[in-house]
Protein backbone atom coordinates (compact mmCIF):
# COMPACT_ATOMS: atom_id res chain seq x y z
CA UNK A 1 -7.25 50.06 -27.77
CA UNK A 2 -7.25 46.20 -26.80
CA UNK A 3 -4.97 44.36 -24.55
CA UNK A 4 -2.17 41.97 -26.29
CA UNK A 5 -2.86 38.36 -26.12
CA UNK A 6 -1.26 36.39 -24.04
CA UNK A 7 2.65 35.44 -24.76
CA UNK A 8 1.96 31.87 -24.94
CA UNK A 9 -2.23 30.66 -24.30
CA UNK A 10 -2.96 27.22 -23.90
CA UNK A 11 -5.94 26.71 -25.92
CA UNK A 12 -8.94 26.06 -24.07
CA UNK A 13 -9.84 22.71 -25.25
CA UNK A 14 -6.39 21.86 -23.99
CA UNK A 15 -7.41 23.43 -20.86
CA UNK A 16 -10.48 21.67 -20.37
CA UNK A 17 -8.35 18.20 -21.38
CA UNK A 18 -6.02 18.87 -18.75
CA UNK A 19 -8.81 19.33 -16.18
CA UNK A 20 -10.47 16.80 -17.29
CA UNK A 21 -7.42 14.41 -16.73
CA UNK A 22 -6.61 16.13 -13.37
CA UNK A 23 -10.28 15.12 -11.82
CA UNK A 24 -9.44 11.59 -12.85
CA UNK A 25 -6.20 11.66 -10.92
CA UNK A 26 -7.64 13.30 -8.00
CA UNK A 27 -10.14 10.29 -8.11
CA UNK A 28 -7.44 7.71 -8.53
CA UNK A 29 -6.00 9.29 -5.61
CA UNK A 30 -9.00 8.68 -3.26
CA UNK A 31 -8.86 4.99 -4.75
CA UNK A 32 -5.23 4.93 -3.38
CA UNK A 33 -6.16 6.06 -0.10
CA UNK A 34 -9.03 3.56 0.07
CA UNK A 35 -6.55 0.72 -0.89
CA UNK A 36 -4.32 1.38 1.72
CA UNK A 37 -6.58 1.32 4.43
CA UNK A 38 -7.87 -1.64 3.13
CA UNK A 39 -4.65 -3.29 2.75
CA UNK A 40 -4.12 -1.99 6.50
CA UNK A 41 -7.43 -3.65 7.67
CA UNK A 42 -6.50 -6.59 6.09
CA UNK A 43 -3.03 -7.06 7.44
CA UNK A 44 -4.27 -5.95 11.68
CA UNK A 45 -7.69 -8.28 11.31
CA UNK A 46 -5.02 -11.52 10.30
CA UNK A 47 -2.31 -10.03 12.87
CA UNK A 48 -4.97 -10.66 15.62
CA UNK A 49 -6.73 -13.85 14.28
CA UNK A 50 -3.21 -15.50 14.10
CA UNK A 51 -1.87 -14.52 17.08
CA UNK A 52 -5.14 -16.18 18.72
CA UNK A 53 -3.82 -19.20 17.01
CA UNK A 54 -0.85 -18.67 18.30
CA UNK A 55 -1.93 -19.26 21.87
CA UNK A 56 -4.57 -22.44 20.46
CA UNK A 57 -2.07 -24.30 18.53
CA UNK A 58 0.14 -25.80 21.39
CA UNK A 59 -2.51 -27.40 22.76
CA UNK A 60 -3.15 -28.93 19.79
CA UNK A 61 -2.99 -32.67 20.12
CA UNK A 62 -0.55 -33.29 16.98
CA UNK A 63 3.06 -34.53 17.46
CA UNK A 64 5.47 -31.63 18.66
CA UNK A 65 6.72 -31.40 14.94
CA UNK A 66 3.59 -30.67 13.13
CA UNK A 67 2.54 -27.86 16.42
CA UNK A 68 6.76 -26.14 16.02
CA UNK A 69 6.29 -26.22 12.08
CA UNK A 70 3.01 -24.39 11.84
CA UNK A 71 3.91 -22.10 14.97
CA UNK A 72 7.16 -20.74 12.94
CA UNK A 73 4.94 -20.37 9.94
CA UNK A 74 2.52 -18.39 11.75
CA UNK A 75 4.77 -16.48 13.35
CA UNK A 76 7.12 -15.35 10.33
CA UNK A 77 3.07 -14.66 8.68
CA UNK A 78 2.62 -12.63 11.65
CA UNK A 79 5.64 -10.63 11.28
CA UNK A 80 5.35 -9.82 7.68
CA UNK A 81 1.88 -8.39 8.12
CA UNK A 82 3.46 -6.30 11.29
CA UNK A 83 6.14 -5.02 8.47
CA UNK A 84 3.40 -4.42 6.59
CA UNK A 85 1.46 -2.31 8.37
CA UNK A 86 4.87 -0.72 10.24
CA UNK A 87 7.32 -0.86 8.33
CA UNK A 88 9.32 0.65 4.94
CA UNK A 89 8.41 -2.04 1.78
CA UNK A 90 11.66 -3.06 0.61
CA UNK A 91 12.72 -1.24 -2.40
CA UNK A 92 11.43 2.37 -1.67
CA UNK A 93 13.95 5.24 -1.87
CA UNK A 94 14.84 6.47 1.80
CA UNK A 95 13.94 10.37 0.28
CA UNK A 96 10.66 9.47 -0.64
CA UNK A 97 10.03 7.53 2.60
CA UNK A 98 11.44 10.25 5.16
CA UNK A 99 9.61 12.95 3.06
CA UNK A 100 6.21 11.04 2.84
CA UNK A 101 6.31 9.43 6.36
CA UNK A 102 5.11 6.19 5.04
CA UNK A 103 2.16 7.76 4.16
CA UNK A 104 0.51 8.61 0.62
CA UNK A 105 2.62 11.85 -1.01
CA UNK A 106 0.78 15.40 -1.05
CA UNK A 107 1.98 18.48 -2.50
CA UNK A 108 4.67 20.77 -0.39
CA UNK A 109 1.95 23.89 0.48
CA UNK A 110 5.30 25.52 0.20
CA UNK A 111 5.40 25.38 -3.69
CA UNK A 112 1.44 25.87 -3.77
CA UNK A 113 2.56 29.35 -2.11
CA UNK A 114 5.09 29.79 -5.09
CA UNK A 115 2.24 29.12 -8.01
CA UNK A 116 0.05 32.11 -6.63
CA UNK A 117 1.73 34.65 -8.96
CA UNK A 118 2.29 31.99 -12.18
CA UNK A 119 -0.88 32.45 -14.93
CA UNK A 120 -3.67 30.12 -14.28
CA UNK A 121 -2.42 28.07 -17.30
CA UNK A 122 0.70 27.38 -15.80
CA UNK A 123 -0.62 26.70 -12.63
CA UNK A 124 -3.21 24.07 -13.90
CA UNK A 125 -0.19 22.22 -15.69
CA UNK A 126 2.20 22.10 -12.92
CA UNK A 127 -0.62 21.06 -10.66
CA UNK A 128 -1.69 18.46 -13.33
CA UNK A 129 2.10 17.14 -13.30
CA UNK A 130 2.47 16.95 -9.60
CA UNK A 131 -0.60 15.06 -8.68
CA UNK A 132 0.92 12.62 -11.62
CA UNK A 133 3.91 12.05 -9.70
CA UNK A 134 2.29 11.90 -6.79
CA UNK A 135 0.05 8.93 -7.94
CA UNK A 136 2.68 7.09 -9.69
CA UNK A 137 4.93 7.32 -6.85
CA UNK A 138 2.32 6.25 -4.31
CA UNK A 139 1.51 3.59 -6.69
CA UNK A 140 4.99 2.51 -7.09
CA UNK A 141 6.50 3.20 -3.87
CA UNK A 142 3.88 2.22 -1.15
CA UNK A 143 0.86 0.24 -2.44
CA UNK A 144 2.20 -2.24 -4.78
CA UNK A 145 5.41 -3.40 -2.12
CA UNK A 146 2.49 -3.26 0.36
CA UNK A 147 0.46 -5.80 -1.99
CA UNK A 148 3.66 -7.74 -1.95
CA UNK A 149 4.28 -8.69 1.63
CA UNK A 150 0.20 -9.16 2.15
CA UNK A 151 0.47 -11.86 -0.20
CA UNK A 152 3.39 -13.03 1.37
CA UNK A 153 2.04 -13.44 4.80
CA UNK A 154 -0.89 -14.63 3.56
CA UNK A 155 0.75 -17.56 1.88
CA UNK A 156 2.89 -18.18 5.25
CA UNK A 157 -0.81 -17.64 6.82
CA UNK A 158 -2.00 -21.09 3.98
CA UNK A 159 1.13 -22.86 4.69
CA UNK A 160 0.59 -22.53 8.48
CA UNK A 161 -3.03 -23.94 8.18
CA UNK A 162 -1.58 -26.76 5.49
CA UNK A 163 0.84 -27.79 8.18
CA UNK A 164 -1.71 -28.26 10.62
CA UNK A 165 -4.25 -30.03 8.55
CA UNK A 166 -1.31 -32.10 6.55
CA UNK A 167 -0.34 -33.40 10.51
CA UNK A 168 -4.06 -34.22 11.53
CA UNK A 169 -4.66 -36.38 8.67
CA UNK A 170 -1.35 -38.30 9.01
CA UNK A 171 -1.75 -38.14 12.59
CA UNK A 172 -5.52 -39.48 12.48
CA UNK A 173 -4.84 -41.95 9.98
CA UNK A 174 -2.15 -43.72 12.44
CA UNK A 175 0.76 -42.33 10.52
CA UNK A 176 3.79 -40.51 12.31
């Protein structure tokens, strides 16, 4: 007497497809972690070299101008990499933010309690699919916006420095 197949097998090249693919997103998921503490590193190492300008650049011997203009862009630099690193990026839906806590997403060990009686085929999809969402999301939702203000205060961070050494040549060359 043998046992009925099945109702509905995945066949096992499919299986070994969708493992396959689920390593690579579990790698592309440690990349995501590693760009967001490098991001993070980024953003704190220029936080503290600019506020240390911040305390040089009044006594700066450049016309009161040239000292205000470069302090307010190093300050607003300052700021964005403090939003940055503290902050919600602008654009990221509240759920998403209050469920994640700013952090990357993981699954809810809630619903990994739920998939213990599913068939292993069904688990290995849905686990497939939510570490897909997961990566897009974090993707989407936390690493690009945080590219976006980096780049942002590190272009106030260029204009600051610009300012300074656009007064000191027009300063030095007798210019006011």
């Amino acid at each position: 007497m043998t046992t009925p197949p099945p109702a509905n097998p995945i066949n096992p090249d499919v299986t070994k497809r969708v493992e396959y693919l689920w390593e690579e997103l579990r790698d592309e998921r440690a990349n995501q972690y590693a760009s967001v503490d490098a991001i993070h590193v980024v953003c704190t190492a220029l936080v503290g070299f600019q506020s240390v300008l911040l305390t040089l650049v009044p006594s700066v011997g450049l016309a009161i101008g040239w000292r205000l203009a470069s302090m307010i862009a190093l300050s607003l630099s300052v700021a964005v990499f403090l939003w940055t690193l503290l902050r919600r990026p602008p654009g990221v839906p509240k759920q998403w933010w209050q469920r994640s806590g700013g952090t990357l997403t993981t699954i809810d060990p809630n619903h990994l309690a739920t998939l213990i009686q599913k068939p292993s085929d069904d688990v290995l999809l849905r686990l497939y699919r939510a570490e897909r969402a997961m990566v897009k999301q974090n993707l989407l939702w936390l690493i690009k916006p945080k590219r976006v203000l980096m780049n942002l205060g590190a272009y106030l961070f260029v204009v600051a420095l610009f300012i300074l050494g656009l007064g000191s040549v027009i300063e030095w060359s007798g210019g006011k």
